[in-house]
C-alpha atoms as a PDB file:
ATOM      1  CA  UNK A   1     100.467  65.351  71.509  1.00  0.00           C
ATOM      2  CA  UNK A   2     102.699  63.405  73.309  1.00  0.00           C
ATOM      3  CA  UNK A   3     105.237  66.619  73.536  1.00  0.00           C
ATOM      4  CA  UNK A   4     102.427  68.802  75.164  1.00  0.00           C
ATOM      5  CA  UNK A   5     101.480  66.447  77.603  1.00  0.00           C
ATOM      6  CA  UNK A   6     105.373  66.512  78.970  1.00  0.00           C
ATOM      7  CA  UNK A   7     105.813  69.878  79.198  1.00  0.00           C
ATOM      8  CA  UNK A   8     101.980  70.462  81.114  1.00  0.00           C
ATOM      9  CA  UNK A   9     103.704  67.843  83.787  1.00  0.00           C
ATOM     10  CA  UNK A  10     106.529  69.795  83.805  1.00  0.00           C
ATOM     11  CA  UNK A  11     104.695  72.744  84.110  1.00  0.00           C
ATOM     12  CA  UNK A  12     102.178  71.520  86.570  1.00  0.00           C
ATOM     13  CA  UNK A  13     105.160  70.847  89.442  1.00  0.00           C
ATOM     14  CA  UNK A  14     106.580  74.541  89.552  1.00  0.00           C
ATOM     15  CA  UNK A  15     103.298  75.983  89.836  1.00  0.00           C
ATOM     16  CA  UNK A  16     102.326  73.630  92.804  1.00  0.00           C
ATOM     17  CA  UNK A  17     105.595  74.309  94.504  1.00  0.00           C
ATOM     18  CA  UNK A  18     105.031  77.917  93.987  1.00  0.00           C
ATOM     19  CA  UNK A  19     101.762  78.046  95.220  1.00  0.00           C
ATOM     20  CA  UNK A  20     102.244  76.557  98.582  1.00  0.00           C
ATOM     21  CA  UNK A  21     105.612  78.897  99.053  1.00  0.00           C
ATOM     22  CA  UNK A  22     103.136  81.938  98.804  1.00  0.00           C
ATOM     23  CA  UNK A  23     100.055  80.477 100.899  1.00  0.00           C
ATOM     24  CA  UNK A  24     103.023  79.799 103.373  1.00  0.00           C
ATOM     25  CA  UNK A  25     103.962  83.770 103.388  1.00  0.00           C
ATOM     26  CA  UNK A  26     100.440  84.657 103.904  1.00  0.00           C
ATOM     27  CA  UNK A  27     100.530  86.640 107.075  1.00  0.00           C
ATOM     28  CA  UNK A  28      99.391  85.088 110.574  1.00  0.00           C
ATOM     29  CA  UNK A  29      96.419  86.763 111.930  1.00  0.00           C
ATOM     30  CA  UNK A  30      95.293  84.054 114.887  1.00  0.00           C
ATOM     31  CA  UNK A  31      94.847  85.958 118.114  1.00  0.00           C
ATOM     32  CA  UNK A  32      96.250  82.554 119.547  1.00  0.00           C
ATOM     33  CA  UNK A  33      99.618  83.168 117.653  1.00  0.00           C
ATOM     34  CA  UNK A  34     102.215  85.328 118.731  1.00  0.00           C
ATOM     35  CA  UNK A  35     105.505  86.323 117.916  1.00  0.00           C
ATOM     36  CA  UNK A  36     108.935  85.478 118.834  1.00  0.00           C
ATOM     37  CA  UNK A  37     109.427  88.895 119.387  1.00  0.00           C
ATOM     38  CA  UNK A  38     106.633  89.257 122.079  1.00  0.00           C
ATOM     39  CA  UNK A  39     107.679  86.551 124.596  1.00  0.00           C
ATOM     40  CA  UNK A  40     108.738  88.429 127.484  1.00  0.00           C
ATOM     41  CA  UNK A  41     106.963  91.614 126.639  1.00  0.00           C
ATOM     42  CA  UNK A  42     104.417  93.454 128.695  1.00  0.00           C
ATOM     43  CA  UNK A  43     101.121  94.313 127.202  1.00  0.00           C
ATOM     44  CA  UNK A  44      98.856  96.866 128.776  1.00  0.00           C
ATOM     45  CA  UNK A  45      95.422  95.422 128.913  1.00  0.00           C
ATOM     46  CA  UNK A  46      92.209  97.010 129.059  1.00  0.00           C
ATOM     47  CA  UNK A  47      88.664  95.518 130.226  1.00  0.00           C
ATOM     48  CA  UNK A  48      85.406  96.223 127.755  1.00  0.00           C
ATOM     49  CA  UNK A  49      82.725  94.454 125.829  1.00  0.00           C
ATOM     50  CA  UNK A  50      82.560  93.612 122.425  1.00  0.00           C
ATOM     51  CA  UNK A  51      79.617  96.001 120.770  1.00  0.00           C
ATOM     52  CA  UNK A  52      80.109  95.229 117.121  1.00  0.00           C
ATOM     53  CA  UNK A  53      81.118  92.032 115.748  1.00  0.00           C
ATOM     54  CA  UNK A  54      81.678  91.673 112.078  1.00  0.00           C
ATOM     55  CA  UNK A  55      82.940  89.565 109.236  1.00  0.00           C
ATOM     56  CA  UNK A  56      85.641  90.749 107.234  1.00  0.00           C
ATOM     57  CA  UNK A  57      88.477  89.366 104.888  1.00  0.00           C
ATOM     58  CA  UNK A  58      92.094  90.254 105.174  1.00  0.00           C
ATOM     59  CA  UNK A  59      94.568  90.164 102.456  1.00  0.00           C
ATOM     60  CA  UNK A  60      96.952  92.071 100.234  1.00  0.00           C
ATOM     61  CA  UNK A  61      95.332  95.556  98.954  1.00  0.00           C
ATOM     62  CA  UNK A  62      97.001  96.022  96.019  1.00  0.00           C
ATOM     63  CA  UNK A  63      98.096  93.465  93.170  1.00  0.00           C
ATOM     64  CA  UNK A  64     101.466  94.845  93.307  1.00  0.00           C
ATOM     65  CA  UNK A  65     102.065  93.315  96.360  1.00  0.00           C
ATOM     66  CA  UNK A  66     101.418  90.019  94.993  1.00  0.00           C
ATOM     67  CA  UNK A  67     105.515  89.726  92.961  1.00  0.00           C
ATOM     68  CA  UNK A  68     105.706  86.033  93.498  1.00  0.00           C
ATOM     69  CA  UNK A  69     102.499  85.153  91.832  1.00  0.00           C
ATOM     70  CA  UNK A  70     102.952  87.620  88.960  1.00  0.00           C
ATOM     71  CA  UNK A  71     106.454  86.512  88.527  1.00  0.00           C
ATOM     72  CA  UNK A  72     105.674  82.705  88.625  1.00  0.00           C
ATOM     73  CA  UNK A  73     102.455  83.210  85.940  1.00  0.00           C
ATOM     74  CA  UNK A  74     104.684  85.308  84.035  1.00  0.00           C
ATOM     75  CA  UNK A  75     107.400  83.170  83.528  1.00  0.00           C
ATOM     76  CA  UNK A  76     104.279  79.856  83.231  1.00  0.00           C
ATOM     77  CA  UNK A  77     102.596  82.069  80.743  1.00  0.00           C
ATOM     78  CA  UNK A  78     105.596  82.886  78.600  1.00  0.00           C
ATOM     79  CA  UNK A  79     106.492  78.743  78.512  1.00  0.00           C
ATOM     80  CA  UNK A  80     102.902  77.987  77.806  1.00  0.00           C
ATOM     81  CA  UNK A  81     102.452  80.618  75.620  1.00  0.00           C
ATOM     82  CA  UNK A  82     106.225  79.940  73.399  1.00  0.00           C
ATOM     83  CA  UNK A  83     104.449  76.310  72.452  1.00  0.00           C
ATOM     84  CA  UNK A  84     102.426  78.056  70.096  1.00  0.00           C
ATOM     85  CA  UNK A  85     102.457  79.802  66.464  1.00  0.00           C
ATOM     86  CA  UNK A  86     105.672  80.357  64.687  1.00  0.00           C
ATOM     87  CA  UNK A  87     108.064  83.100  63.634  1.00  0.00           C
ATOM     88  CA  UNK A  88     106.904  86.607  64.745  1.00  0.00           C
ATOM     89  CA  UNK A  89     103.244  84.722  66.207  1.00  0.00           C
ATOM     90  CA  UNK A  90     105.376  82.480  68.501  1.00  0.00           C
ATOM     91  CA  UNK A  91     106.705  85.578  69.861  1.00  0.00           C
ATOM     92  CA  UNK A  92     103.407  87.088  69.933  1.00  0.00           C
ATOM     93  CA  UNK A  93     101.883  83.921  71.565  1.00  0.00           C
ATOM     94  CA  UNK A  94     104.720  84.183  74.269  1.00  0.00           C
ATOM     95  CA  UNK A  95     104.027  88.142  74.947  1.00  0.00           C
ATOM     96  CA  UNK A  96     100.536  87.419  75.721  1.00  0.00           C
ATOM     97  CA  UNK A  97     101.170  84.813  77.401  1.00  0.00           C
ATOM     98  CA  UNK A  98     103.673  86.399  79.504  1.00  0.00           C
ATOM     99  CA  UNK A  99     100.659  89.016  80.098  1.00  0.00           C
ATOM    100  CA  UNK A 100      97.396  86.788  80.660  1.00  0.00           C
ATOM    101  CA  UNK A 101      99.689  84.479  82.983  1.00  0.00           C
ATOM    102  CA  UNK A 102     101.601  87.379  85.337  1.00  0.00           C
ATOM    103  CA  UNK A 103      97.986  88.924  85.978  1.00  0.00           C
ATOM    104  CA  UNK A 104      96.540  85.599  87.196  1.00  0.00           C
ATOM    105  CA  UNK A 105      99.304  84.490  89.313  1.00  0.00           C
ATOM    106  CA  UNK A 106      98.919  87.519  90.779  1.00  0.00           C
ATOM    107  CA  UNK A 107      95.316  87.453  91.570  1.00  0.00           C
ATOM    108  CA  UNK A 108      95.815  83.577  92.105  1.00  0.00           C
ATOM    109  CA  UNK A 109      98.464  85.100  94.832  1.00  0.00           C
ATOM    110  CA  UNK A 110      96.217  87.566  96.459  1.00  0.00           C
ATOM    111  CA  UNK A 111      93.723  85.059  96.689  1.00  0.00           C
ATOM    112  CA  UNK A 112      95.987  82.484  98.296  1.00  0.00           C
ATOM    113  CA  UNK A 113      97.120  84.989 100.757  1.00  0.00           C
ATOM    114  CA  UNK A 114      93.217  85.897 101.836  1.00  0.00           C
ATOM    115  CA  UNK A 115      92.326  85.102 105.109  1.00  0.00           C
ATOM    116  CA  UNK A 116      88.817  85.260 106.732  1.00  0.00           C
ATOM    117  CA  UNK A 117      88.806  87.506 110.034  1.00  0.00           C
ATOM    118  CA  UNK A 118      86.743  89.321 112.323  1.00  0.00           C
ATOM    119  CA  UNK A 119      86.277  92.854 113.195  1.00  0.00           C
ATOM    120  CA  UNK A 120      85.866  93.712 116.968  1.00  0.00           C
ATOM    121  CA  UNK A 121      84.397  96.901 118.140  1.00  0.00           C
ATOM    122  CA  UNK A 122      85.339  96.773 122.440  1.00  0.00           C
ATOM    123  CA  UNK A 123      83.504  99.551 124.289  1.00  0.00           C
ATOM    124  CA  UNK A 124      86.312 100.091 126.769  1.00  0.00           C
ATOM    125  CA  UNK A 125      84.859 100.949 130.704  1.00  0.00           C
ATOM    126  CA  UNK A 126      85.916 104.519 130.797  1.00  0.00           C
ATOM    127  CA  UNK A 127      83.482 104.696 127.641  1.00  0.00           C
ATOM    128  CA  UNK A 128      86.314 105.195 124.789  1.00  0.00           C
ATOM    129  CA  UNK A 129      85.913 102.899 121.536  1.00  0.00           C
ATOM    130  CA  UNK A 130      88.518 100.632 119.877  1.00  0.00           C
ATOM    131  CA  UNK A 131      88.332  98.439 116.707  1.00  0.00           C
ATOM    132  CA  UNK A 132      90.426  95.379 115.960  1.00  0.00           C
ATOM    133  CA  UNK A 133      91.001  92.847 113.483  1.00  0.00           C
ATOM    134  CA  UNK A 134      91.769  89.792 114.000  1.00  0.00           C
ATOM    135  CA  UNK A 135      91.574  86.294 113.202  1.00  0.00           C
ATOM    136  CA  UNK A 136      88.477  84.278 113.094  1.00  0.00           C
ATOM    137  CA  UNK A 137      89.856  81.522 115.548  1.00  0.00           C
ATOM    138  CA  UNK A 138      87.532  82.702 118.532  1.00  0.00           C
ATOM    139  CA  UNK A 139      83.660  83.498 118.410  1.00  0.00           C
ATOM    140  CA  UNK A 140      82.770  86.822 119.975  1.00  0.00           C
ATOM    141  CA  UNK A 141      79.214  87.951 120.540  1.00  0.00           C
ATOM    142  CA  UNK A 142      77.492  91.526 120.979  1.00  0.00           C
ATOM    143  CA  UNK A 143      78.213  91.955 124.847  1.00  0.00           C
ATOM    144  CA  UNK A 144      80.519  90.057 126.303  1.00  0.00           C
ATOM    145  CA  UNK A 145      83.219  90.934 128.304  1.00  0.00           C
ATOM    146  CA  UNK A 146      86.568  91.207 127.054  1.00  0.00           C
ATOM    147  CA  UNK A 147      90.372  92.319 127.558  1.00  0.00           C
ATOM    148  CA  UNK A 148      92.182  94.157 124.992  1.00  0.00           C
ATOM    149  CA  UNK A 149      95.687  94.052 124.875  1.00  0.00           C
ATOM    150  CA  UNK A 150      97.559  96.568 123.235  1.00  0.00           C
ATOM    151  CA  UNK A 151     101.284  95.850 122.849  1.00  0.00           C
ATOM    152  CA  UNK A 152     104.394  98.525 122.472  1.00  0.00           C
ATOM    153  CA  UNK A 153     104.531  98.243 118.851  1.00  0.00           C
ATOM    154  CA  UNK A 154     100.767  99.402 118.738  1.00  0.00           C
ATOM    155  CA  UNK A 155      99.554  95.221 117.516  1.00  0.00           C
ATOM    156  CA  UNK A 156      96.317  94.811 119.543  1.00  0.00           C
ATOM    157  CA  UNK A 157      94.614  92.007 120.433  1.00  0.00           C
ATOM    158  CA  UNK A 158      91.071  90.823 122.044  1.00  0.00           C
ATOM    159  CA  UNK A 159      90.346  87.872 124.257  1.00  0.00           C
ATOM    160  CA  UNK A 160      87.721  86.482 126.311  1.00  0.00           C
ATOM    161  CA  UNK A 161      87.657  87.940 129.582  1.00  0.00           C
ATOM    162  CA  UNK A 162      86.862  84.600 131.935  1.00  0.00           C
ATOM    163  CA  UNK A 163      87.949  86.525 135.183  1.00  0.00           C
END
């Protein structure tokens, strides 16, 4: 007993560490944030109004993406799993453990890497219509006035127009 409560400590550190490397990578979609990269750059704004506002959640589309998490619950599930049965079951054990633990460290990934945002429908003044997604760090409402700021790389973002 004594033996599996040592190795869940030793467990239990990794997968902390691990799990706040990958909420670290999560992608930073606050419209107050910008990039090194943009300092100095000119963006080409455009006046409107927002005329859709709607909740939406960003994160990684496919579970692919998510190799840190599978890796990590892969190599947690294979440990986890190798303290159990003997002679061809220990290898079995460790198999599906490899298995059961690489799919939830990669969902446990993708969900650590979900981020709640908005979607922004701007009616633009010469009539046109653009959508953006950002992130949910500013309230927008049906109406108000806006600038939209488009940047040479094509990122867009909205702000409060207070002119």
């Amino acid at each position: 007993m004594k033996t599996s409560k040592n190795f869940t400590q030793i467990l239990l550190i990794p997968i902390l560490a691990i799990s706040l490397i990958i909420s670290a990578c999560a992608t930073d979609i606050n419209s107050n944030s910008y990039s090194d990269t943009h300092v100095g750059e000119a963006a080409k704004s455009y006046r409107g109004k927002i005329v859709k506002v709607r909740q939406v959640k960003v994160g990684p589309d496919q579970l692919e993406k998510s190799k840190t998490g599978t890796l990590a619950g892969g190599v947690g599930g294979a440990m986890l799993g190798s303290q159990f049965g003997s002679g061809s079951g220990k290898l079995l054990m460790t198999a599906g453990g490899a298995i059961a633990g690489a799919v939830g460290g990669a969902y446990a990934e993708k969900a650590l890497k979900t981020q709640d945002a908005l979607e922004l429908t701007v009616e633009l003044k010469n009539g046109e219509l653009r959508t953006i997604v950002q992130g949910k760090n500013e309230t927008f409402r049906k109406g108000e006035k806006v600038l939209l700021m488009i940047y040479e790389n094509g990122r867009s973002k909205i702000s409060k127009d207070n002119s």
